[in-house]
Protein backbone atom coordinates (compact mmCIF):
# COMPACT_ATOMS: atom_id res chain seq x y z
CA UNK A 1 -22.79 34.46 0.18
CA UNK A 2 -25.88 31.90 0.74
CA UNK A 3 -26.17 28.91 -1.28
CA UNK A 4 -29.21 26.13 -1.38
CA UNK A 5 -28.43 23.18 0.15
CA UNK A 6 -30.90 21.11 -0.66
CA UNK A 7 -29.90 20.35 -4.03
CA UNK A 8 -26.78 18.82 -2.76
CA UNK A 9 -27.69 17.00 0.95
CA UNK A 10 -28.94 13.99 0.00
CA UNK A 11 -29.32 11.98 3.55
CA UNK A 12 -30.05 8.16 2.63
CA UNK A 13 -29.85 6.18 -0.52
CA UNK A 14 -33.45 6.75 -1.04
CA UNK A 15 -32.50 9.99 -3.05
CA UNK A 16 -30.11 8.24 -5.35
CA UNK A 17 -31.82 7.35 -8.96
CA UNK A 18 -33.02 3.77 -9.29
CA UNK A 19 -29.99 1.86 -11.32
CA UNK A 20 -31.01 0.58 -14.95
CA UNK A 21 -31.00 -3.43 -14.53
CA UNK A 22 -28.92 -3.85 -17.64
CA UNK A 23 -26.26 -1.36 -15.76
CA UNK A 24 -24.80 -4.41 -13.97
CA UNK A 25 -22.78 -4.49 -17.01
CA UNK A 26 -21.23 -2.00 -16.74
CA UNK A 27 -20.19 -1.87 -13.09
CA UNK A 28 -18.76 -5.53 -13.58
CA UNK A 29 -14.95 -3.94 -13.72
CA UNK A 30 -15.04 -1.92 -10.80
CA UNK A 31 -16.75 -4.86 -8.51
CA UNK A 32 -13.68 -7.36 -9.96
CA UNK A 33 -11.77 -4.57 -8.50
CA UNK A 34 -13.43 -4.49 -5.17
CA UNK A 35 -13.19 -8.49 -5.41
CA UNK A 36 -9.33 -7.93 -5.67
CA UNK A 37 -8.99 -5.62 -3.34
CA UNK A 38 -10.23 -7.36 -0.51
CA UNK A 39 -8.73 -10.25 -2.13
CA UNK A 40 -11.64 -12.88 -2.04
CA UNK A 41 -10.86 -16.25 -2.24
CA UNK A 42 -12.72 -19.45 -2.76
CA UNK A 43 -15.07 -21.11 0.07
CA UNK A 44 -15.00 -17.62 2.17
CA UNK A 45 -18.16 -16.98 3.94
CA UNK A 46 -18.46 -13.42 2.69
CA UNK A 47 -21.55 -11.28 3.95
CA UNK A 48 -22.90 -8.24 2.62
CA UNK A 49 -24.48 -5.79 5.15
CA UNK A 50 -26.80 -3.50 2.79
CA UNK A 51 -28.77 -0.92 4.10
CA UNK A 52 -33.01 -1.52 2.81
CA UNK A 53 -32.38 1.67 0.55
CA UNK A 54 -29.41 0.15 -1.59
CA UNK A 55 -30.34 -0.11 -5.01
CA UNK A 56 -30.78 -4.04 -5.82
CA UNK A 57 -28.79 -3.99 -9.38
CA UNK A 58 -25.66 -2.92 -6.77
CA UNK A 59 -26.11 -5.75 -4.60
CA UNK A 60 -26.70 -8.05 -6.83
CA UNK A 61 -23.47 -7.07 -8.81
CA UNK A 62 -21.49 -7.85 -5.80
CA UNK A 63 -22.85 -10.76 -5.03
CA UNK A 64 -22.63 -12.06 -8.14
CA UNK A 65 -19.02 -11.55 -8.67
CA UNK A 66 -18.16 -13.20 -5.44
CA UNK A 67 -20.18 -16.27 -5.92
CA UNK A 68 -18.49 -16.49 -9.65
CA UNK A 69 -15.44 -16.75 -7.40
CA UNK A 70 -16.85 -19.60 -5.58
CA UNK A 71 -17.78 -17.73 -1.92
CA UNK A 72 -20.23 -18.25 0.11
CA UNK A 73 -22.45 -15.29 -0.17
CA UNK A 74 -25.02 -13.77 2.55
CA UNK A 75 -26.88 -10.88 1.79
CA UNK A 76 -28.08 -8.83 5.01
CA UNK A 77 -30.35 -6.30 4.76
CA UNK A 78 -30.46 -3.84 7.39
CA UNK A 79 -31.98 -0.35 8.80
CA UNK A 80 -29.66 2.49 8.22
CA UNK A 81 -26.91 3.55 10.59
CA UNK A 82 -26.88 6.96 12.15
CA UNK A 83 -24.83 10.12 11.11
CA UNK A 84 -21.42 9.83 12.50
CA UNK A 85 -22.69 7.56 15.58
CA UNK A 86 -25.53 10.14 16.64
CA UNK A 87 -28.10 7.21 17.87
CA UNK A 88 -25.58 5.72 20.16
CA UNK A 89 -28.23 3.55 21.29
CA UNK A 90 -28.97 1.93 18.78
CA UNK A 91 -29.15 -1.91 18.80
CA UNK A 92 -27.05 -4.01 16.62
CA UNK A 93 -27.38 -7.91 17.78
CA UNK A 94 -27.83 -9.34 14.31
CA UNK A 95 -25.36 -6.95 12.67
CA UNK A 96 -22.91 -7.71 15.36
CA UNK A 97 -23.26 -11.72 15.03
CA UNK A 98 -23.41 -11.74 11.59
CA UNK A 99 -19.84 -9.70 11.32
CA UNK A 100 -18.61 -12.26 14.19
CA UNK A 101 -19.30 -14.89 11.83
CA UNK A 102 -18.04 -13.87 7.95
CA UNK A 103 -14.67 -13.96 6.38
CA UNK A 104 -15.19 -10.63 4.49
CA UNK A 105 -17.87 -8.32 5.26
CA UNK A 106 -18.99 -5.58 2.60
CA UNK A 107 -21.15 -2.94 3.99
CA UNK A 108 -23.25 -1.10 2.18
CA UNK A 109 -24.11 2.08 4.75
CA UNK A 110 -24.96 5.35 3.89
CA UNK A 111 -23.27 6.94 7.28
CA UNK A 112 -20.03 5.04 8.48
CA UNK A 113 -21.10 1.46 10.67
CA UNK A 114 -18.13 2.01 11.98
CA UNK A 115 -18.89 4.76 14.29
CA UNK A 116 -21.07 2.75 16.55
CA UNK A 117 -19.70 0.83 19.19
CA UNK A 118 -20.07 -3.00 18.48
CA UNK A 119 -18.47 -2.29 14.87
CA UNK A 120 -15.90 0.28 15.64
CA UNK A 121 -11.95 0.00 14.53
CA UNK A 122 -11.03 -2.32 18.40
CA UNK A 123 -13.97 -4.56 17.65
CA UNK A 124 -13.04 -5.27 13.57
CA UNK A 125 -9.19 -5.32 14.96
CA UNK A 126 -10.50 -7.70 17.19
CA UNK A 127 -11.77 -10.15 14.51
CA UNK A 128 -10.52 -11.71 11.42
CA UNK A 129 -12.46 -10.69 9.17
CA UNK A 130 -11.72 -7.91 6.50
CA UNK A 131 -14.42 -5.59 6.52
CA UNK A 132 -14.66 -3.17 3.23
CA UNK A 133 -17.27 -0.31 4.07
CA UNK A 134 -18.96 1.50 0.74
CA UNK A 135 -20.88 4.28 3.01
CA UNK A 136 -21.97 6.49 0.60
CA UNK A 137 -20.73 4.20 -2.58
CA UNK A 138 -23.13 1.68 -2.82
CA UNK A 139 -24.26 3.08 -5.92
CA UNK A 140 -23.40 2.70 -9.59
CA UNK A 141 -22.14 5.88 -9.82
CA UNK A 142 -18.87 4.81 -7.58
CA UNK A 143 -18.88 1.79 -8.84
CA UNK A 144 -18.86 3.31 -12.50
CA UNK A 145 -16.20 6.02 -12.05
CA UNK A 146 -13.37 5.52 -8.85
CA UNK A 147 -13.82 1.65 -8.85
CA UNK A 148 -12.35 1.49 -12.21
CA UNK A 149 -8.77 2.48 -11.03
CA UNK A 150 -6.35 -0.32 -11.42
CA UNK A 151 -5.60 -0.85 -7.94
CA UNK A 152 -2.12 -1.06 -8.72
CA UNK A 153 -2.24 2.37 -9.47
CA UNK A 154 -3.97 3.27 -6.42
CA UNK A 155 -1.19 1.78 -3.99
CA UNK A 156 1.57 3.62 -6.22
CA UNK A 157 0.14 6.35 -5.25
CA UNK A 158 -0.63 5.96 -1.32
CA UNK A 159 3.31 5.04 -1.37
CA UNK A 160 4.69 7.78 -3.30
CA UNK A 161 2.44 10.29 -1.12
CA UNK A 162 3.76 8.70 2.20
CA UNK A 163 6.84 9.08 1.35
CA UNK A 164 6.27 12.53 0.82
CA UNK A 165 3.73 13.14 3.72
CA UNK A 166 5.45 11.03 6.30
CA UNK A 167 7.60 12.68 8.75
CA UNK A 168 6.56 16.58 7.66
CA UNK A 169 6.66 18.80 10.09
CA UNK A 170 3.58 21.12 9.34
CA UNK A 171 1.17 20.59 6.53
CA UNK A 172 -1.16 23.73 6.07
CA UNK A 173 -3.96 23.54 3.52
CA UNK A 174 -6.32 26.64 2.33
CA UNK A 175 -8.51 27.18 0.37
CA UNK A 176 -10.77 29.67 -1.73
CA UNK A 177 -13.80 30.09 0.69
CA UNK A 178 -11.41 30.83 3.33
CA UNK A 179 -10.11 27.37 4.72
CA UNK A 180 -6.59 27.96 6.35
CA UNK A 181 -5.60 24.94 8.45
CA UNK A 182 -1.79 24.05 9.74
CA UNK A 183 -1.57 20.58 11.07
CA UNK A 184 1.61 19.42 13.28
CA UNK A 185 2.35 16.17 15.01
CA UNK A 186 1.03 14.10 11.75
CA UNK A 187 0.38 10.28 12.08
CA UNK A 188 -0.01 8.76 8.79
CA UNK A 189 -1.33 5.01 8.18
CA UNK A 190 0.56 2.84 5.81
CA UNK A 191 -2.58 0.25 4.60
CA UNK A 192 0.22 -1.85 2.41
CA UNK A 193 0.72 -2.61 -0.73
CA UNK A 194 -1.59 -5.59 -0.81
CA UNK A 195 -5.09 -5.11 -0.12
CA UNK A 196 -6.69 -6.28 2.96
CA UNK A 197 -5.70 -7.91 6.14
CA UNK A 198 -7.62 -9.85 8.63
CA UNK A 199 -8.62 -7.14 10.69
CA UNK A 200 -8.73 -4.45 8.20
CA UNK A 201 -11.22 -1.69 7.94
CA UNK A 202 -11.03 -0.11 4.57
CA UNK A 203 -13.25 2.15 2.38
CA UNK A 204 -14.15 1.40 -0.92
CA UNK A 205 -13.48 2.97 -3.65
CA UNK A 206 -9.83 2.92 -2.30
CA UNK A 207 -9.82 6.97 -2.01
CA UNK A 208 -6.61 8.04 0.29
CA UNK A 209 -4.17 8.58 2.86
CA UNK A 210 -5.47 9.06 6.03
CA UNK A 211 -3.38 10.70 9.01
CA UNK A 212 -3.84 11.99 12.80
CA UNK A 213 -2.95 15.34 13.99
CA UNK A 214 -1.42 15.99 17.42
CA UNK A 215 -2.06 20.19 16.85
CA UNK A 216 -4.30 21.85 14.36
CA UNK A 217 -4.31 25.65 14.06
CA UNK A 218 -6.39 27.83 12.44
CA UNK A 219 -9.74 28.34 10.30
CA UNK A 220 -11.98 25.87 8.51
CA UNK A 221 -14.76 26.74 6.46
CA UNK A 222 -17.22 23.74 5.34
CA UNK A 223 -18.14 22.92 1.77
CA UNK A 224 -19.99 19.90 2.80
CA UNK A 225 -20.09 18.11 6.15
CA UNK A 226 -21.91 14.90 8.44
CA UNK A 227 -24.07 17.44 9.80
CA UNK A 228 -24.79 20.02 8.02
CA UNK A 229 -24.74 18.65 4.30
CA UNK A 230 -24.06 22.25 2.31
CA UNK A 231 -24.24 24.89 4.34
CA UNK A 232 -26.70 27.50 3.73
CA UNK A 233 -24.22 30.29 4.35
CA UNK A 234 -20.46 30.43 5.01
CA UNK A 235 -19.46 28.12 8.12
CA UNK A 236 -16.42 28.51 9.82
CA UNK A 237 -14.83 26.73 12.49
CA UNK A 238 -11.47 27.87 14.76
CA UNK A 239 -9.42 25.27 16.12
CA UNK A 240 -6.49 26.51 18.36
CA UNK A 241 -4.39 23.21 20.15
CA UNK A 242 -6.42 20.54 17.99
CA UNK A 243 -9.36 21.63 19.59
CA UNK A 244 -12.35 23.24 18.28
CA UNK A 245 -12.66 26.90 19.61
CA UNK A 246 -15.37 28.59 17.86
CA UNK A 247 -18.06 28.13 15.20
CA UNK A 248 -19.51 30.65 13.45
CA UNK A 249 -22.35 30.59 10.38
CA UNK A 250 -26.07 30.61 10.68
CA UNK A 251 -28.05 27.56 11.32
CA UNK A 252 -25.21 25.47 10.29
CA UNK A 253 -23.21 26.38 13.45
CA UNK A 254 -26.59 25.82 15.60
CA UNK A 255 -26.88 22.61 14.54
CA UNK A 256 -23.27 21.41 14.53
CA UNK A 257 -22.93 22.60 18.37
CA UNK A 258 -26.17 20.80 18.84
CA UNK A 259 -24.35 17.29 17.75
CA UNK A 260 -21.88 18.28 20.12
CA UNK A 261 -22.96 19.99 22.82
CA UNK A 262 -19.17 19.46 25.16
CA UNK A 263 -17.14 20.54 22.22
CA UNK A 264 -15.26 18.91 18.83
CA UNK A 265 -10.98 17.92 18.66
CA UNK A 266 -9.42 17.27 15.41
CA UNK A 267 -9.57 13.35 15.37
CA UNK A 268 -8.42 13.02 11.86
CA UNK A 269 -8.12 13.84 7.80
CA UNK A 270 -7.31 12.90 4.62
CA UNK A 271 -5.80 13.67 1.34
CA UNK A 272 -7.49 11.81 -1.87
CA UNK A 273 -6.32 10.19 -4.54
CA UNK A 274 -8.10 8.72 -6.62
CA UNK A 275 -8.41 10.09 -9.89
CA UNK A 276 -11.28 8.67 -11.11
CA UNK A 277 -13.76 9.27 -8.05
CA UNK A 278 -16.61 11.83 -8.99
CA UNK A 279 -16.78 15.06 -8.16
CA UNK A 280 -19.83 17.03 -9.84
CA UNK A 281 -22.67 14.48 -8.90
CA UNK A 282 -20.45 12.44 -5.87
CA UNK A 283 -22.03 12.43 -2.37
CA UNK A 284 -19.58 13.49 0.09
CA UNK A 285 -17.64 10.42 1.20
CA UNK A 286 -17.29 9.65 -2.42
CA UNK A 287 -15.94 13.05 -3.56
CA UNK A 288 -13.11 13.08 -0.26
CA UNK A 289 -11.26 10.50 -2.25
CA UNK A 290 -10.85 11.93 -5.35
CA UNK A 291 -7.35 13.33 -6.22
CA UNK A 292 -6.13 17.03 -4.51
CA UNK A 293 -9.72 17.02 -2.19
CA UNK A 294 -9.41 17.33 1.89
CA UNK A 295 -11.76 16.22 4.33
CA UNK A 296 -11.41 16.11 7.85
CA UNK A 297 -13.41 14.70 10.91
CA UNK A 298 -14.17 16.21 13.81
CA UNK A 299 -15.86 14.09 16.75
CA UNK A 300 -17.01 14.90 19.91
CA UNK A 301 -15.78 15.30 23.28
CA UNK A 302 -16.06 12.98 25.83
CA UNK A 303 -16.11 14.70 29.55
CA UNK A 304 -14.84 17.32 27.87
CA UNK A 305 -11.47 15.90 26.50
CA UNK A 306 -10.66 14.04 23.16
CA UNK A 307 -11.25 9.66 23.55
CA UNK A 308 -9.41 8.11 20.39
CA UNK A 309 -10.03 4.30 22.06
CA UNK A 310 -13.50 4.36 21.22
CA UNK A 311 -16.59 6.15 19.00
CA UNK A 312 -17.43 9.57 19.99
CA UNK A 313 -20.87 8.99 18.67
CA UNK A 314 -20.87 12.52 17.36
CA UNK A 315 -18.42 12.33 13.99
CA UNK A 316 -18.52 15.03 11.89
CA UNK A 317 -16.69 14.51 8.86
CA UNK A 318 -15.73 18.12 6.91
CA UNK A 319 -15.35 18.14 3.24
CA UNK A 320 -12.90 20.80 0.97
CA UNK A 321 -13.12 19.79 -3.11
CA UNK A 322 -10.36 21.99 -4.20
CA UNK A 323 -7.72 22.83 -2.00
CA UNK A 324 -4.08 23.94 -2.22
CA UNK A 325 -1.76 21.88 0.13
CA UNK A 326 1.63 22.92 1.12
CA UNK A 327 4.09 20.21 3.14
CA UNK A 328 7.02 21.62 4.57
CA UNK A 329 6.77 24.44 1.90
CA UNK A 330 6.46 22.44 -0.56
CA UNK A 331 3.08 22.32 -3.09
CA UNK A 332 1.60 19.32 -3.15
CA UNK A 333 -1.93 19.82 -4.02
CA UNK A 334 -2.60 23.39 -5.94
CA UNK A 335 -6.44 24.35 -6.34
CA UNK A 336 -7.36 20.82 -6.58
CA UNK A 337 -4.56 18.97 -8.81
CA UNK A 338 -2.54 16.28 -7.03
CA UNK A 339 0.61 16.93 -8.47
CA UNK A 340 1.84 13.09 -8.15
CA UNK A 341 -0.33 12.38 -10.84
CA UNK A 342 2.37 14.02 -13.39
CA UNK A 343 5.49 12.09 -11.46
CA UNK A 344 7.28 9.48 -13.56
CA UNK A 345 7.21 6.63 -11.53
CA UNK A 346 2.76 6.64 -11.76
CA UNK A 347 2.45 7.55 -15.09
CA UNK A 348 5.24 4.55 -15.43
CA UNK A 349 2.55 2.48 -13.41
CA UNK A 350 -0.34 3.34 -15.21
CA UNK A 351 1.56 2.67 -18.49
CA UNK A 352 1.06 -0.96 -17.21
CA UNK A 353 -2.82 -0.82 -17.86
CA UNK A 354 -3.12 1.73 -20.24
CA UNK A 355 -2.19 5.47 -21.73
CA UNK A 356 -0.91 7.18 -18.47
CA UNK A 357 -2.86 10.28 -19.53
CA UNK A 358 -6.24 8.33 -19.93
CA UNK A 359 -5.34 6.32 -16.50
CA UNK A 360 -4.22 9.33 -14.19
CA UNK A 361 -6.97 12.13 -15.83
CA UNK A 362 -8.34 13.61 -13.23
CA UNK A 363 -11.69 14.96 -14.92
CA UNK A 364 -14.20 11.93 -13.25
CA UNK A 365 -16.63 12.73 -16.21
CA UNK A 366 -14.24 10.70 -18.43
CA UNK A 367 -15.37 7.12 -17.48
CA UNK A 368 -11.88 5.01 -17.54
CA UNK A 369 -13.05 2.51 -20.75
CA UNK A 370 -13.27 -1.15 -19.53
CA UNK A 371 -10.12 -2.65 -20.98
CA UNK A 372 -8.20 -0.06 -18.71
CA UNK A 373 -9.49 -1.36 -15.58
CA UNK A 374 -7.22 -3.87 -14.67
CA UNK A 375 -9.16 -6.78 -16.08
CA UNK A 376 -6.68 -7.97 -18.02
């Protein structure tokens, strides 16, 4: 099967459509949820790091809604970052001092700032501030759709899935187009029930539950990825011992083992969700946190061995929309559906803000209405 990717790779916000200016409006709810999240208070120096092709209407949302809560706003604008690290060279003095300086730092990226060095996880730990990254979001699209959910929700979630996922033995996902992965050795991160931390690197919308394999086994096969956007034809990748083995699939695998040239390990992946994040129309780190997807990042070798204490300036981040996910042989995502969503204890939660089956639906197209946002 060949598809056309070029439809579906957009590369920068350039090829986003320009946001109506009375749309601020509307993506008021899911900024006061972003505000909450990273739990802005008053006199905060608060900067916002937004790439030149971010749609003003967004940043001016944002920075609107934190000077309403009496912050001290700077607004950044900066080149765009690399995919997954790539330009390792690339100099970041005013980024860097800038971050140094603020409180809270929102970034507005279209690939993840925080595969380069001076911004990576040791440098943000190393800091105070809490740093809430919308690569790929910084759109009114995101803002629109998975920003709306109640954050309450969102962390009843992340807790009833670690509790699930934490401990498992083997978690093997699969789907359609041939993906048949078995992870071992998990390491999942509890964020909290509370927002952000000084020190905290966190994505925005709040998508999912991230973890670290120690073995991976078995056969992916991309629907979306860093490099490649959609491939043009099937792409599959063997991993045997959480390392990458083989990759197989046209110009796609050319061009991944270009980004790579010593070789990939299984550095991480993640289970979304978020009920509310698009799907049809999302870019690809805004569709990995909607509820039942998988994505998973490789990264590159360093000497020929996996690094996890730094960037490996070659992070490819693998995207599956509708997977089936068994822990411990037990279903917990089937062809896409998060099956938490139909537990008592979140509908229960999401009674607080609304009808349960209007909070938790899990068709994106139906835009959560304002007064079930969490506003109230």
């Amino acid at each position: 099967m060949t598809t056309n990717p070029y439809a579906a790779s957009p590369f920068s916000y350039v090829a986003e459509p320009a946001v109506a200016p009375y749309a601020i409006v509307e993506l008021m709810p899911g900024v006061h949820n972003l505000c909450e999240y990273v739990r802005l208070a008053a006199g905060e120096r608060v900067l916002l790091m937004m790439e030149h092709t971010v749609d003003p209407v967004v940043v001016q949302a944002i920075a609107a809604a934190a000077a309403l809560r009496d912050a001290d706003v700077r607004i950044l604008s900066v080149p765009p970052f690399s995919a997954g690290g790539w330009d390792r060279e690339a100099p970041l003095p005013i980024e860097t001092a800038a971050f140094h300086e603020a409180d809270v730092v929102i970034s507005g990226t279209w690939w993840g700032e925080v595969h380069t060095a001076p911004l990576f996880f040791d440098q943000i730990r190393a800091r105070s501030a809490r740093f809430l990254s919308l690569h790929m979001t910084a759109t009114a699209g995101a803002l629109l759709t998975g920003a709306r959910l109640p954050a309450q929700v969102f962390h009843a979630l992340v807790a009833r899935a670690l509790r699930r996922l934490t401990g498992a033995s083997s978690i093997r996902v699969t789907s359609a187009r041939g993906t048949d992965l078995t992870f071992s050795g998990v390491t999942f991160e509890d964020a909290g029930p509370d927002g952000l931390r000084p020190g905290d690197w966190r994505p925005f919308p709040y998508g999912g539950v991230n973890f670290w394999p120690a073995g991976t086994e078995g056969v992916l096969v991309v629907e979306d990825s860093t490099v490649t956007g959609v491939p043009e034809e099937p792409l599959r990748i063997t991993l045997e011992g959480n390392l990458v083995r083989k990759i197989e699939g046209g110009a796609a695998a050319g061009q991944l083992r270009r980004y790579a040239p010593e070789g990939f390990y299984m550095r991480h992946a993640l289970f979304g969700l978020n009920p509310k994040v698009r799907v049809a129309g999302g870019t690809q780190f805004e569709r990995e946190k909607h509820a039942g997807a998988f994505y998973c990042g490789l990264d590159g070798l360093t000497d020929g061995v996996p690094v996890t204490t730094g960037p490996g300036f070659a992070h490819c981040d693998c995207q599956v929309d509708r997977p089936t996910v068994v822990v411990d042989g037990e279903t917990f995502v089937e062809r896409g559906r998060l099956l938490l969503l139909d537990e008592p204890e979140i509908r229960e939660v999401a009674a607080g803000f609304g009808p349960p089956e209007v909070i938790l639906d899990d068709n994106p197209v139906m835009i959560l209405p304002r007064r079930y946002t969490g506003l109230r």
